[in-house]
C-alpha atoms as a PDB file:
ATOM      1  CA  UNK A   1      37.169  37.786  92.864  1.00  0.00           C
ATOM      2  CA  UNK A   2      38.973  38.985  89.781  1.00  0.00           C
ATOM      3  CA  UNK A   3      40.480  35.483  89.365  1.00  0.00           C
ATOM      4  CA  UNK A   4      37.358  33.718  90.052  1.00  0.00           C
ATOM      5  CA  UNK A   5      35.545  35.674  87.260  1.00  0.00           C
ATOM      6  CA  UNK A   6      38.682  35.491  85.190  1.00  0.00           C
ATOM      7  CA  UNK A   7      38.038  31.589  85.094  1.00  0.00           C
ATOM      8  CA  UNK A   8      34.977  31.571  84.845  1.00  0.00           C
ATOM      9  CA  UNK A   9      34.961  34.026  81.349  1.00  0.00           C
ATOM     10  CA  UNK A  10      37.541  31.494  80.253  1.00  0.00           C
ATOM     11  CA  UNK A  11      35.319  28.090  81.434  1.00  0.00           C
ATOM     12  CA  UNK A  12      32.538  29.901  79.342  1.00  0.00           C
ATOM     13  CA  UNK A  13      35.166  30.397  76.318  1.00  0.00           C
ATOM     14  CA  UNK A  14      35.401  26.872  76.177  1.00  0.00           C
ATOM     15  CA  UNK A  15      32.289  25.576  76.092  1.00  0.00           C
ATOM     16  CA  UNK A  16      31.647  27.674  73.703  1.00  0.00           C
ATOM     17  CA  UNK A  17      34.385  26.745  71.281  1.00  0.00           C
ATOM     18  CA  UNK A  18      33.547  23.125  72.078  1.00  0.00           C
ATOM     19  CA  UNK A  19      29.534  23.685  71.523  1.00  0.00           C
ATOM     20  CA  UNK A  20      30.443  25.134  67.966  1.00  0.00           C
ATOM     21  CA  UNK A  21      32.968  22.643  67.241  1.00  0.00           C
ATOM     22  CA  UNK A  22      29.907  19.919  67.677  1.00  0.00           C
ATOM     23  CA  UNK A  23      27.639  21.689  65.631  1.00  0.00           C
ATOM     24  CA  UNK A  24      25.942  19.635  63.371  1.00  0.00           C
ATOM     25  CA  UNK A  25      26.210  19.454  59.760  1.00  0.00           C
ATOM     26  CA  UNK A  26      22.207  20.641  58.634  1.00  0.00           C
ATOM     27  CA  UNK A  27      20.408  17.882  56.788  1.00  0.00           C
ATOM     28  CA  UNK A  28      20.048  18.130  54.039  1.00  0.00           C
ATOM     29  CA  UNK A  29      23.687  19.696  53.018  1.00  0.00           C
ATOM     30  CA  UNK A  30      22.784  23.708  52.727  1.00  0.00           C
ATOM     31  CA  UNK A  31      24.545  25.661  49.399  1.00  0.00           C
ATOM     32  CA  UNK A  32      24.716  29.527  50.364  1.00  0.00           C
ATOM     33  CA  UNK A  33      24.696  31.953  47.158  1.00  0.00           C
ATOM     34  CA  UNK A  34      27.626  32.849  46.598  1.00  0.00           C
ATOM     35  CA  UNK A  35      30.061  30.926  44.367  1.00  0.00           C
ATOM     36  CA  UNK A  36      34.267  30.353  43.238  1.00  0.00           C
ATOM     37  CA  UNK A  37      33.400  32.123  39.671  1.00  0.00           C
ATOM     38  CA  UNK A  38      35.438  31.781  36.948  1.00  0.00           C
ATOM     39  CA  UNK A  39      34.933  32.888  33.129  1.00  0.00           C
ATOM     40  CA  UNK A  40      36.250  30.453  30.728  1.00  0.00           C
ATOM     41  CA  UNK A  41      37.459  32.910  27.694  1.00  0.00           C
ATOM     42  CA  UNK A  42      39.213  30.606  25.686  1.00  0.00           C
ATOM     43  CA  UNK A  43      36.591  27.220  26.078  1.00  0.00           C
ATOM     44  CA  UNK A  44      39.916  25.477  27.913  1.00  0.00           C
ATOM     45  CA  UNK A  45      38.065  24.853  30.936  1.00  0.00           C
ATOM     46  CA  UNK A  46      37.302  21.008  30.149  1.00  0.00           C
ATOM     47  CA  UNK A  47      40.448  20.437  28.211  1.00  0.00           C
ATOM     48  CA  UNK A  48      42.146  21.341  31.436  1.00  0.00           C
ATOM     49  CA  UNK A  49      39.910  19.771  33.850  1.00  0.00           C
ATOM     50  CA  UNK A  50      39.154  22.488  35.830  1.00  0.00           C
ATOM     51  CA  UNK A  51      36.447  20.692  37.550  1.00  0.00           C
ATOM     52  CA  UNK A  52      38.990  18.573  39.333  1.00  0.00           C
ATOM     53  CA  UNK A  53      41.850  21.638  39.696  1.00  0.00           C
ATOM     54  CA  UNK A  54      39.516  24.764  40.226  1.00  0.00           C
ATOM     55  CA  UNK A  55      41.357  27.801  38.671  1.00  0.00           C
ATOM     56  CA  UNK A  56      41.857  30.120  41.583  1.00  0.00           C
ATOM     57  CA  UNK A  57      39.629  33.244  41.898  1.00  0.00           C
ATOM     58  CA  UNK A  58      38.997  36.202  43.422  1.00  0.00           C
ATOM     59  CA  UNK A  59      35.808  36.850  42.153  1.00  0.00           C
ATOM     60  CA  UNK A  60      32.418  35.443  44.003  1.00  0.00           C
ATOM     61  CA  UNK A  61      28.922  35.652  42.793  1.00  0.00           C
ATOM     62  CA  UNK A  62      25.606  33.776  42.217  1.00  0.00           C
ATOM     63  CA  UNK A  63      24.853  31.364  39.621  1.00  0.00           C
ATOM     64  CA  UNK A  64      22.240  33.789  38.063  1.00  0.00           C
ATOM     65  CA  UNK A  65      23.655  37.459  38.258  1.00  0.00           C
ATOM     66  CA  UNK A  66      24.849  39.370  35.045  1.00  0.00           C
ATOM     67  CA  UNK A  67      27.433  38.255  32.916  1.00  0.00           C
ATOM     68  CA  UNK A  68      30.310  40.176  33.264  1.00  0.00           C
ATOM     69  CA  UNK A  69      32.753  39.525  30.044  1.00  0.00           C
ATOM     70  CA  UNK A  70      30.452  39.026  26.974  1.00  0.00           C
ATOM     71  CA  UNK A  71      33.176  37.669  24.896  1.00  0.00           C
ATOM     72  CA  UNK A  72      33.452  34.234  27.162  1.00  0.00           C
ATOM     73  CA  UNK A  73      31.072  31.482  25.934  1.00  0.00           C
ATOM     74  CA  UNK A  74      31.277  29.877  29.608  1.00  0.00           C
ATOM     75  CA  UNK A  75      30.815  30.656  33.273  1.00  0.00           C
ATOM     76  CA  UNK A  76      32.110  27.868  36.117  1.00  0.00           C
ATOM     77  CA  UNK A  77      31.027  28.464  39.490  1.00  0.00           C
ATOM     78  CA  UNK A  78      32.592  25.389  42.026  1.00  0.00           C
ATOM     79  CA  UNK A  79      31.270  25.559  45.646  1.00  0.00           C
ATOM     80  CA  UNK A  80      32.168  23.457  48.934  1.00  0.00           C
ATOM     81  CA  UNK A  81      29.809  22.363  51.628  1.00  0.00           C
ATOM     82  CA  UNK A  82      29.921  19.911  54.318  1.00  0.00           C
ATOM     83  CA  UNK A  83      28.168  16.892  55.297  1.00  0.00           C
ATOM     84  CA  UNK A  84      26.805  15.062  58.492  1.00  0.00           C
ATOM     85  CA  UNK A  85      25.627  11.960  59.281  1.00  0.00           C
ATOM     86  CA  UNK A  86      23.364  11.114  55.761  1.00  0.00           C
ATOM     87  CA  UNK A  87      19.626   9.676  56.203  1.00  0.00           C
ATOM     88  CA  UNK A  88      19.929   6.413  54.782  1.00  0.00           C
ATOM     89  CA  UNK A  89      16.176   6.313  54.594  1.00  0.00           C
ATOM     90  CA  UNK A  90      15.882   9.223  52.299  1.00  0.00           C
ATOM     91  CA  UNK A  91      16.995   9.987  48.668  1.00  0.00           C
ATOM     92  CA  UNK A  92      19.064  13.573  48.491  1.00  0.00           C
ATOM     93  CA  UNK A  93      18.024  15.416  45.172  1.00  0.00           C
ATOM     94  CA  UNK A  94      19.287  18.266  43.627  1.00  0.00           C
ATOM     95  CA  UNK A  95      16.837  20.755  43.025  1.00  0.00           C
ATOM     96  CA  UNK A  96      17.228  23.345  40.321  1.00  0.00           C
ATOM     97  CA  UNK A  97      14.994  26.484  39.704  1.00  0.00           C
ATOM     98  CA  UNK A  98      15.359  28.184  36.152  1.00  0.00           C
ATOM     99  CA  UNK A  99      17.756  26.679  34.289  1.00  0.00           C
ATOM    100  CA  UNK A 100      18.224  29.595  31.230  1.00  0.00           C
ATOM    101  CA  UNK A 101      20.785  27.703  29.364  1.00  0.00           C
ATOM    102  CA  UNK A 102      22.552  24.581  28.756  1.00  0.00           C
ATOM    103  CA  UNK A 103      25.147  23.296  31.570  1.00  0.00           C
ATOM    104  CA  UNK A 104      27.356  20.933  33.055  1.00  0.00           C
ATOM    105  CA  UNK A 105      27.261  19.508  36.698  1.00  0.00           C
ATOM    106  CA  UNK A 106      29.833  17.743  38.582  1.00  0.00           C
ATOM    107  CA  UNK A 107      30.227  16.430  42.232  1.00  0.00           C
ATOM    108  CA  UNK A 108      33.219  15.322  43.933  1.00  0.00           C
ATOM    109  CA  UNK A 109      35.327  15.050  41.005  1.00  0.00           C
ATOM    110  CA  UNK A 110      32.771  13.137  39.345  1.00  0.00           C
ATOM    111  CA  UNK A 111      30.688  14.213  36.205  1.00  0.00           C
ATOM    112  CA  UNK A 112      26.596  14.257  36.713  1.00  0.00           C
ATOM    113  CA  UNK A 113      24.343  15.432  34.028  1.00  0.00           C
ATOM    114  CA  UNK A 114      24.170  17.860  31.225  1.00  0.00           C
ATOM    115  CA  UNK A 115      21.424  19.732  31.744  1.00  0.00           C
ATOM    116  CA  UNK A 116      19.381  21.388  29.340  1.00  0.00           C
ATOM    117  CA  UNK A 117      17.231  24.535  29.544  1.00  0.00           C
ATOM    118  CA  UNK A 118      14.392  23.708  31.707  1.00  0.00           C
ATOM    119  CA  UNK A 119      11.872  25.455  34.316  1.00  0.00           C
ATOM    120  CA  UNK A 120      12.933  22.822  37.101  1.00  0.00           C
ATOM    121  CA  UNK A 121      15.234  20.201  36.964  1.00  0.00           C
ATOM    122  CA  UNK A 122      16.110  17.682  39.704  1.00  0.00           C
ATOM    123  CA  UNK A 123      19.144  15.030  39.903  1.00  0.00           C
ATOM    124  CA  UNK A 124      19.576  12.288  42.624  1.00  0.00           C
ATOM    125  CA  UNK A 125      22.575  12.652  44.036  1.00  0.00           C
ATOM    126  CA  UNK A 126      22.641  10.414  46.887  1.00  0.00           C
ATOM    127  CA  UNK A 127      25.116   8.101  45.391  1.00  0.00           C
ATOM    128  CA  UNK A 128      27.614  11.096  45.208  1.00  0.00           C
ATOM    129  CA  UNK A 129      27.641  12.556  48.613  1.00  0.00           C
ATOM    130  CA  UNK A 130      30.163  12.061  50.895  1.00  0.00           C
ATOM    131  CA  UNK A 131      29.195  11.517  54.269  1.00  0.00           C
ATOM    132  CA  UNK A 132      30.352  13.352  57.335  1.00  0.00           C
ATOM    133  CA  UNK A 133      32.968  15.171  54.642  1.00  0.00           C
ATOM    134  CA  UNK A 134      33.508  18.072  52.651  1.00  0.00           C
ATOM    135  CA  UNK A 135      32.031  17.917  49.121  1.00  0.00           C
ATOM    136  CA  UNK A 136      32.555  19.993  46.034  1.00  0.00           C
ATOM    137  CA  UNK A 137      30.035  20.811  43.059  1.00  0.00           C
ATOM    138  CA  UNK A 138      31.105  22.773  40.121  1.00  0.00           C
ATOM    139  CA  UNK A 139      28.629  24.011  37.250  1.00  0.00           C
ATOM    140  CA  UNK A 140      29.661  25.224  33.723  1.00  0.00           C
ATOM    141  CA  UNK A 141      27.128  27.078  32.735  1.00  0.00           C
ATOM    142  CA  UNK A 142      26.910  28.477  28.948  1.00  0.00           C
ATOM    143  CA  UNK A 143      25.801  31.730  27.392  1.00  0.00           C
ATOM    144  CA  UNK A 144      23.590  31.910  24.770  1.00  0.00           C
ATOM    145  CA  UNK A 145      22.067  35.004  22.924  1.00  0.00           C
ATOM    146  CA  UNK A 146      21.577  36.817  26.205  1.00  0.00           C
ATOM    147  CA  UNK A 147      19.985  33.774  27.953  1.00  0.00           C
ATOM    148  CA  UNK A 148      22.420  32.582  30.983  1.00  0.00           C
ATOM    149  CA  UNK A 149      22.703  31.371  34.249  1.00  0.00           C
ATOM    150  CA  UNK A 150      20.725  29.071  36.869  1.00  0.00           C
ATOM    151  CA  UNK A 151      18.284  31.021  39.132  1.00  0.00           C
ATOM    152  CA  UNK A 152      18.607  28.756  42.253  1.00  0.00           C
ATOM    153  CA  UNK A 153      20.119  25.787  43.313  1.00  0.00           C
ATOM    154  CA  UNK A 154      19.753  23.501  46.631  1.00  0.00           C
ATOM    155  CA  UNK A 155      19.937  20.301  47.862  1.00  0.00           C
ATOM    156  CA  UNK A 156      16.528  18.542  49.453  1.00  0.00           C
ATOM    157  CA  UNK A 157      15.361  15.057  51.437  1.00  0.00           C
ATOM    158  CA  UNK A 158      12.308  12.966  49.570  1.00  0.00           C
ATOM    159  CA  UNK A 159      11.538   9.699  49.942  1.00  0.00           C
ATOM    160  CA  UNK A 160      13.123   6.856  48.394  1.00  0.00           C
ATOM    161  CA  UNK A 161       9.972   6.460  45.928  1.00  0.00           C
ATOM    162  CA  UNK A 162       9.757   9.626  44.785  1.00  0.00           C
ATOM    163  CA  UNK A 163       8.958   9.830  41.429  1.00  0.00           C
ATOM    164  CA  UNK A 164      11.330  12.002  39.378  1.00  0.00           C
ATOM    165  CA  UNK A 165      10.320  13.986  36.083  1.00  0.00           C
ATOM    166  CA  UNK A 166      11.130  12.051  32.539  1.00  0.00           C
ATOM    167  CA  UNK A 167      14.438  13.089  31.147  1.00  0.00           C
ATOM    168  CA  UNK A 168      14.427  13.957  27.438  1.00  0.00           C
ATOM    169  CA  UNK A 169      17.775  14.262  26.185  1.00  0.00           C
ATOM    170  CA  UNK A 170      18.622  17.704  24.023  1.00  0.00           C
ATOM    171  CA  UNK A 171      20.824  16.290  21.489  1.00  0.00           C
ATOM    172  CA  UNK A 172      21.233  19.179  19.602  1.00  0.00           C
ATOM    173  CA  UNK A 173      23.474  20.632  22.845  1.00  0.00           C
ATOM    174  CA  UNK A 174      25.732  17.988  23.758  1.00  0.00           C
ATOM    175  CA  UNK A 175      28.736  19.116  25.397  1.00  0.00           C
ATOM    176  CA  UNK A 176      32.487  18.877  23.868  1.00  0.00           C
ATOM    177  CA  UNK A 177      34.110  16.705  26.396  1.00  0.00           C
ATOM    178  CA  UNK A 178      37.095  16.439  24.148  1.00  0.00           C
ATOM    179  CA  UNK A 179      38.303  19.854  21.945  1.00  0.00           C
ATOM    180  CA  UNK A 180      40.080  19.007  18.800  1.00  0.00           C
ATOM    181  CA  UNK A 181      43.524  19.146  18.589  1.00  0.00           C
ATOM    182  CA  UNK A 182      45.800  21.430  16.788  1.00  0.00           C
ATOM    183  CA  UNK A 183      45.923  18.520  13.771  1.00  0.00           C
ATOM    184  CA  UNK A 184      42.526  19.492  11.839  1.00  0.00           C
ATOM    185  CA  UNK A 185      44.031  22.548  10.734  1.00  0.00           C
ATOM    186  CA  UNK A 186      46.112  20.755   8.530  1.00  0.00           C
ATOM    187  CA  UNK A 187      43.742  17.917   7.601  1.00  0.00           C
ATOM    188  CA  UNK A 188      43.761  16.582   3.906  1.00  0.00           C
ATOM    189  CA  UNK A 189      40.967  13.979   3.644  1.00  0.00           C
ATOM    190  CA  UNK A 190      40.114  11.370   1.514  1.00  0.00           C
ATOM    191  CA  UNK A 191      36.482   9.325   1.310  1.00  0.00           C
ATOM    192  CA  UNK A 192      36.947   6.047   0.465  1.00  0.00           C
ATOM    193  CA  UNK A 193      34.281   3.567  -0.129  1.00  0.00           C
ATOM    194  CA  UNK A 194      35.771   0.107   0.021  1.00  0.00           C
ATOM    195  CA  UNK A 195      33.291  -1.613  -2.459  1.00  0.00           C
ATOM    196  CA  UNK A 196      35.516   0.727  -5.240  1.00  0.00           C
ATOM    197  CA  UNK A 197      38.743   0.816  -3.768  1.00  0.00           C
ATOM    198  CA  UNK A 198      40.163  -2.104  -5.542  1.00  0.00           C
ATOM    199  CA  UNK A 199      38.904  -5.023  -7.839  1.00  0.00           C
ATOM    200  CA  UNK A 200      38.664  -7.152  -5.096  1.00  0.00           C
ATOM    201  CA  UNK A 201      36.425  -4.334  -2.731  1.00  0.00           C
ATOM    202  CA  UNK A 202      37.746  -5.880  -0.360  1.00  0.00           C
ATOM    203  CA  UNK A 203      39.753  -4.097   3.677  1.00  0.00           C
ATOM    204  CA  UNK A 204      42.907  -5.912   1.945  1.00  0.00           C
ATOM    205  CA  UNK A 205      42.771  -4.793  -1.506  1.00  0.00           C
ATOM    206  CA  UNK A 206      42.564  -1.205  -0.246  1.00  0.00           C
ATOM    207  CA  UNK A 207      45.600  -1.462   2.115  1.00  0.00           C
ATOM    208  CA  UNK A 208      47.287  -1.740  -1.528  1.00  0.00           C
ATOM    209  CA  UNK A 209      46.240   1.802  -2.355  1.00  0.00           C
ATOM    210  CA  UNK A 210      48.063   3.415   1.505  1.00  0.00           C
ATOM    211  CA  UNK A 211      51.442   3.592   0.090  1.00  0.00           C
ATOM    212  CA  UNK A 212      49.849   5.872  -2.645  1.00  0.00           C
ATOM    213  CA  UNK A 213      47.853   7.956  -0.780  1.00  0.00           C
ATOM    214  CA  UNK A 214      50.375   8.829   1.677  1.00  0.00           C
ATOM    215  CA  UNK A 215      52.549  10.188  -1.650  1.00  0.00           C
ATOM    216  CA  UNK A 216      50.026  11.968  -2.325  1.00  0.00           C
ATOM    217  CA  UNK A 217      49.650  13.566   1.456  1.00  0.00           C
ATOM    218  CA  UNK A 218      46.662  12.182   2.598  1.00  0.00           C
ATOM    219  CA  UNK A 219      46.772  12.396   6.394  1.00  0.00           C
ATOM    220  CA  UNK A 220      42.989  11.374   6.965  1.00  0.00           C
ATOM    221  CA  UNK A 221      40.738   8.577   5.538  1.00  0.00           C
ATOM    222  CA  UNK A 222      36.993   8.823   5.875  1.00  0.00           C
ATOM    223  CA  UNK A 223      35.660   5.159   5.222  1.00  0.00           C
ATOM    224  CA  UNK A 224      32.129   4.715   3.883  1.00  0.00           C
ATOM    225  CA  UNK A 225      30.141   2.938   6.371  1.00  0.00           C
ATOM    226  CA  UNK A 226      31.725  -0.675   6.591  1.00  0.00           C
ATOM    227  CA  UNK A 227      28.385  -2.311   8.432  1.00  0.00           C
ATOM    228  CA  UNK A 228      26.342  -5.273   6.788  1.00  0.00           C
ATOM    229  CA  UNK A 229      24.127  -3.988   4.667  1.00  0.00           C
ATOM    230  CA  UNK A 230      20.024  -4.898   5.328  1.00  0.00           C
ATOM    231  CA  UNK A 231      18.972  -7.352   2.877  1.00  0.00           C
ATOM    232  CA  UNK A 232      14.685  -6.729   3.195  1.00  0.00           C
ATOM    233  CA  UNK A 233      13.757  -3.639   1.083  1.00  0.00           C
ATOM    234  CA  UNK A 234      17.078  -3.417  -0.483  1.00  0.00           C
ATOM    235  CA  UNK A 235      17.951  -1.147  -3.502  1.00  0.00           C
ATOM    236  CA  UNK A 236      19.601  -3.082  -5.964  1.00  0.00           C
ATOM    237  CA  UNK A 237      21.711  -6.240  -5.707  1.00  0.00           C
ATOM    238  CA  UNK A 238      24.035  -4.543  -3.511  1.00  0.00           C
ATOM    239  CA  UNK A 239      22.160  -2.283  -1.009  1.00  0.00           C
ATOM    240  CA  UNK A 240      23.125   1.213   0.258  1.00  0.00           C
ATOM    241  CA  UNK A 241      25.904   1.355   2.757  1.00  0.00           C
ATOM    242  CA  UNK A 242      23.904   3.486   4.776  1.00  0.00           C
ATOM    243  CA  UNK A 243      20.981   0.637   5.482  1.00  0.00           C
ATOM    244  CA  UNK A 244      23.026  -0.820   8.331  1.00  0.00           C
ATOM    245  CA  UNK A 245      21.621  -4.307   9.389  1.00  0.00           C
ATOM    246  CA  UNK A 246      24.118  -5.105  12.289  1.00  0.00           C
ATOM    247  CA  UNK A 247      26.343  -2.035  14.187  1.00  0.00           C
ATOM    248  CA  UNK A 248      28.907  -4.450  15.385  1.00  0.00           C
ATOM    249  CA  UNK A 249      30.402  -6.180  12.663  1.00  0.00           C
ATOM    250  CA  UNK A 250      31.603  -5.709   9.196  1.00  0.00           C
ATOM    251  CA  UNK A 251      30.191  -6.536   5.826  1.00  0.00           C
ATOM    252  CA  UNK A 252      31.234  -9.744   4.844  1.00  0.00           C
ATOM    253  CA  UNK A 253      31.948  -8.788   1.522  1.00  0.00           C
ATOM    254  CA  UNK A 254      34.755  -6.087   2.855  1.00  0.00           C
ATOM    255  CA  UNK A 255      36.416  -9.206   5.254  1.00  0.00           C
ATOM    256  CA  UNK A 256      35.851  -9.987   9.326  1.00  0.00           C
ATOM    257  CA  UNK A 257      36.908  -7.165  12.265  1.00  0.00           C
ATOM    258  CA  UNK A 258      40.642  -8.999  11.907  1.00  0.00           C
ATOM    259  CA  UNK A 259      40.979  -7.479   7.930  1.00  0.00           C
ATOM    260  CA  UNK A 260      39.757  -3.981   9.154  1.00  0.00           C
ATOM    261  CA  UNK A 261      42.056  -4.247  12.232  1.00  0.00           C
ATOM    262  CA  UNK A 262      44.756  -4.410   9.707  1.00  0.00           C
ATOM    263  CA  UNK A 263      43.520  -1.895   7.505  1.00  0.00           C
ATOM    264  CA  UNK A 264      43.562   0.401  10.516  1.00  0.00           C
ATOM    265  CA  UNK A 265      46.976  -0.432  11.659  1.00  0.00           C
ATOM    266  CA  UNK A 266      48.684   0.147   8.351  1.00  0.00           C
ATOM    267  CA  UNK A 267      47.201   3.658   7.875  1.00  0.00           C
ATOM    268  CA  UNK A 268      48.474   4.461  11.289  1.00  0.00           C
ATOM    269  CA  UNK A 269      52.183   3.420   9.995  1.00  0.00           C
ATOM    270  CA  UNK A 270      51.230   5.524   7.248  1.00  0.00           C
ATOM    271  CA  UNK A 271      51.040   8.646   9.723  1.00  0.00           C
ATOM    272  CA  UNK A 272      47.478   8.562   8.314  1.00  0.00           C
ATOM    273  CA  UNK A 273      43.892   8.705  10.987  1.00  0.00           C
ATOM    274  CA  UNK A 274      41.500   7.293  10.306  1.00  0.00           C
ATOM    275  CA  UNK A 275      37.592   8.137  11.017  1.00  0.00           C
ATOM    276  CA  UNK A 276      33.773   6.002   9.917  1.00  0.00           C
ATOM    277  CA  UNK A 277      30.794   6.956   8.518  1.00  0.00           C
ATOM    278  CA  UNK A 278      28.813   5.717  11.687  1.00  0.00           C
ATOM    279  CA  UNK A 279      24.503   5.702  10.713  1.00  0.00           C
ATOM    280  CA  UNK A 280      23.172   6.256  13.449  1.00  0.00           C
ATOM    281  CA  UNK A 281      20.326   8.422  12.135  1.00  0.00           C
ATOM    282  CA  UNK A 282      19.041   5.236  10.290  1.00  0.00           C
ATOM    283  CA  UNK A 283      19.378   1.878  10.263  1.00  0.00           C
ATOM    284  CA  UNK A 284      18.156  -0.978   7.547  1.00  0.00           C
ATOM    285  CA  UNK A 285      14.551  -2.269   8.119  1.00  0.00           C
ATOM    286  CA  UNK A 286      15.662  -5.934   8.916  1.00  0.00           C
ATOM    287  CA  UNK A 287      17.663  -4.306  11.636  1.00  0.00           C
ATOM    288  CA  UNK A 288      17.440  -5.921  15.614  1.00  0.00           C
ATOM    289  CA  UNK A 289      16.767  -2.446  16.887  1.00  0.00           C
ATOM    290  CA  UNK A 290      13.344  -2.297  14.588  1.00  0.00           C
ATOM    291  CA  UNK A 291      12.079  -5.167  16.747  1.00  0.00           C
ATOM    292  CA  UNK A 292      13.988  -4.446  20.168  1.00  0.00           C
ATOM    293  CA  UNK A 293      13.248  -0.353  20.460  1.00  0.00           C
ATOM    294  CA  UNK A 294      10.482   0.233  18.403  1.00  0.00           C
ATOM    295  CA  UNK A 295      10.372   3.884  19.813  1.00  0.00           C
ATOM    296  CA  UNK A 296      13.186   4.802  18.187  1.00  0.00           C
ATOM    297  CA  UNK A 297      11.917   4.912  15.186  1.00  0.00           C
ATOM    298  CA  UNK A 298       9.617   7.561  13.474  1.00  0.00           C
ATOM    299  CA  UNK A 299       6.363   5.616  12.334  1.00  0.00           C
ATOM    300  CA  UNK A 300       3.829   5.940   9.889  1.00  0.00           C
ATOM    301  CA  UNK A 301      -0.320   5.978   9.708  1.00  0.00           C
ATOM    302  CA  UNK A 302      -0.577   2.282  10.534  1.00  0.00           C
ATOM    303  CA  UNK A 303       2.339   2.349  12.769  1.00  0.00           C
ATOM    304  CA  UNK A 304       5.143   0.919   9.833  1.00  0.00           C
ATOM    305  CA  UNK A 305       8.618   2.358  10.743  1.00  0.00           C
ATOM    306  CA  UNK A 306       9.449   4.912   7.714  1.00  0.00           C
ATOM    307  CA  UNK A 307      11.416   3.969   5.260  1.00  0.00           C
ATOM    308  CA  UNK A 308      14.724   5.698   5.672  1.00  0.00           C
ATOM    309  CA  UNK A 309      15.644   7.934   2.292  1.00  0.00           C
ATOM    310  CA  UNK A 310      19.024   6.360   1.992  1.00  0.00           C
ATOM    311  CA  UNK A 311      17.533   2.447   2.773  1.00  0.00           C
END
């Protein structure tokens, strides 16, 4: 009898371990509350890429409990949760409840959104899951007077049509994907606007002047915008450099993209970088984008793009 029940205790063991190892994946993918936390002291954490290789950590906690060293601009939190078989007849969205300051989402390696301070907030991320697989998000989240962290987080089903909320981009919190390097400490720049580098005002007649300005130590060059300048509304016979008619070519009075390809490459054999003036705040009133995106522009009584102060 004690072999019988023996067996049968051990029969029982196994469907059991067999029953759990079947278990379903829920649908949708369930995030618990506690995260792989990580305070980012020095602001390295995207210059090393920790949202591919996660710096290990003891410490677990929520996305929205108190922030425990005050001098560290940024909080990561990286969880991993596991997928079944995905309803291809549904969208999976990302749901987010009380978003108290500005942060940075990835999934599976892969970067999302930046997500700015917002009641709710909702991504589709049905692209991005991996199905029947383990999957990985990781947040950066930043601190900002006192005003941190995301209050919930979870992943629903809606239908394919659903409707999601207008995006407005904060562009006064875009991230830094790419930290300086140790070089601008020891920066010595010169602005140089082509039309008065040389008689000629020409890309050529200023790679005359390199030789010089590398005795002299320059190590950066700041060019004046180098765009075709708009020709309707113009200020004098030249125009301002700053009324840009055309954001993908040069002025034809400085020379084609060939000249400033070879202005570029002889300040680099100079040991000298280079960096534009790029307008993007304005552009000149004949511009294509006046016609193609009239919402860009800021308009006046009768609905007249305004007249940019530099045009």
């Amino acid at each position: 009898m004690k072999n019988i029940s023996l067996l049968l205790c051990l029969f029982s063991l196994i469907l059991t371990v067999v029953s759990c190892s079947e278990q379903e994946a829920p649908d949708p993918p369930q995030l618990h509350s506690r995260w792989s936390t990580v305070y980012d002291k020095k602001a390295e954490g995207i210059a090393k890429k920790w949202y591919l290789n996660f710096p290990s950590s003891n410490f677990t906690g929520s996305t929205w409990e108190n922030w425990q060293i005050k001098n560290a601009r940024y909080r990561w939190h990286r969880q991993e949760f596991i997928t079944g078989e995905l309803d291809s007849s549904a969208s999976y969205l990302l749901e987010l409840n009380t978003v108290a300051s500005p942060s940075l989402i990835w999934m599976n390696d892969e970067f999302l959104e930046h997500i700015p301070v917002a009641n709710e907030y909702v991504i589709d991320i049905t692209d991005h899951l991996k199905e029947n697989s383990n999957n990985n998000i990781v947040f950066r989240n930043e601190f900002q007077e006192d005003l941190f962290g995301i209050n919930k987080i979870r992943i629903i089903k809606a239908s394919p049509d659903t409707l999601l909320p207008e995006k407005k981009p904060d562009f006064h919190a875009m991230p830094l994907y790419d930290p300086p390097g140790e070089y601008v400490h020891d920066l010595i720049i010169y602005e140089a606007f082509i039309r008065n580098m040389s008689d000629q005002g020409t890309f050529t007649g200023f790679k005359n002047t390199i030789m010089r300005l590398n005795q002299l130590g320059i190590n950066m060059v700041w060019l004046m915008p180098v765009h075709p300048v708009g020709i309707q509304n113009r200020q004098g016979s030249l125009g301002s450099p700053y009324a840009v008619r055309d954001h993908f070519s040069t002025n034809a009075r400085y020379g084609n993209l060939s000249d400033f390809r070879s202005l570029r490459s002889m300040l680099h054999r100079n040991d000298i970088r280079l960096i534009l003036d790029a307008v993007m705040a304005q552009t000149a009133a004949d511009h294509p984008w006046v016609q193609d995106y009239p919402s860009y522009y800021k308009n006046d009584a009768s609905g007249r793009p305004l007249p940019a102060p530099d045009a």
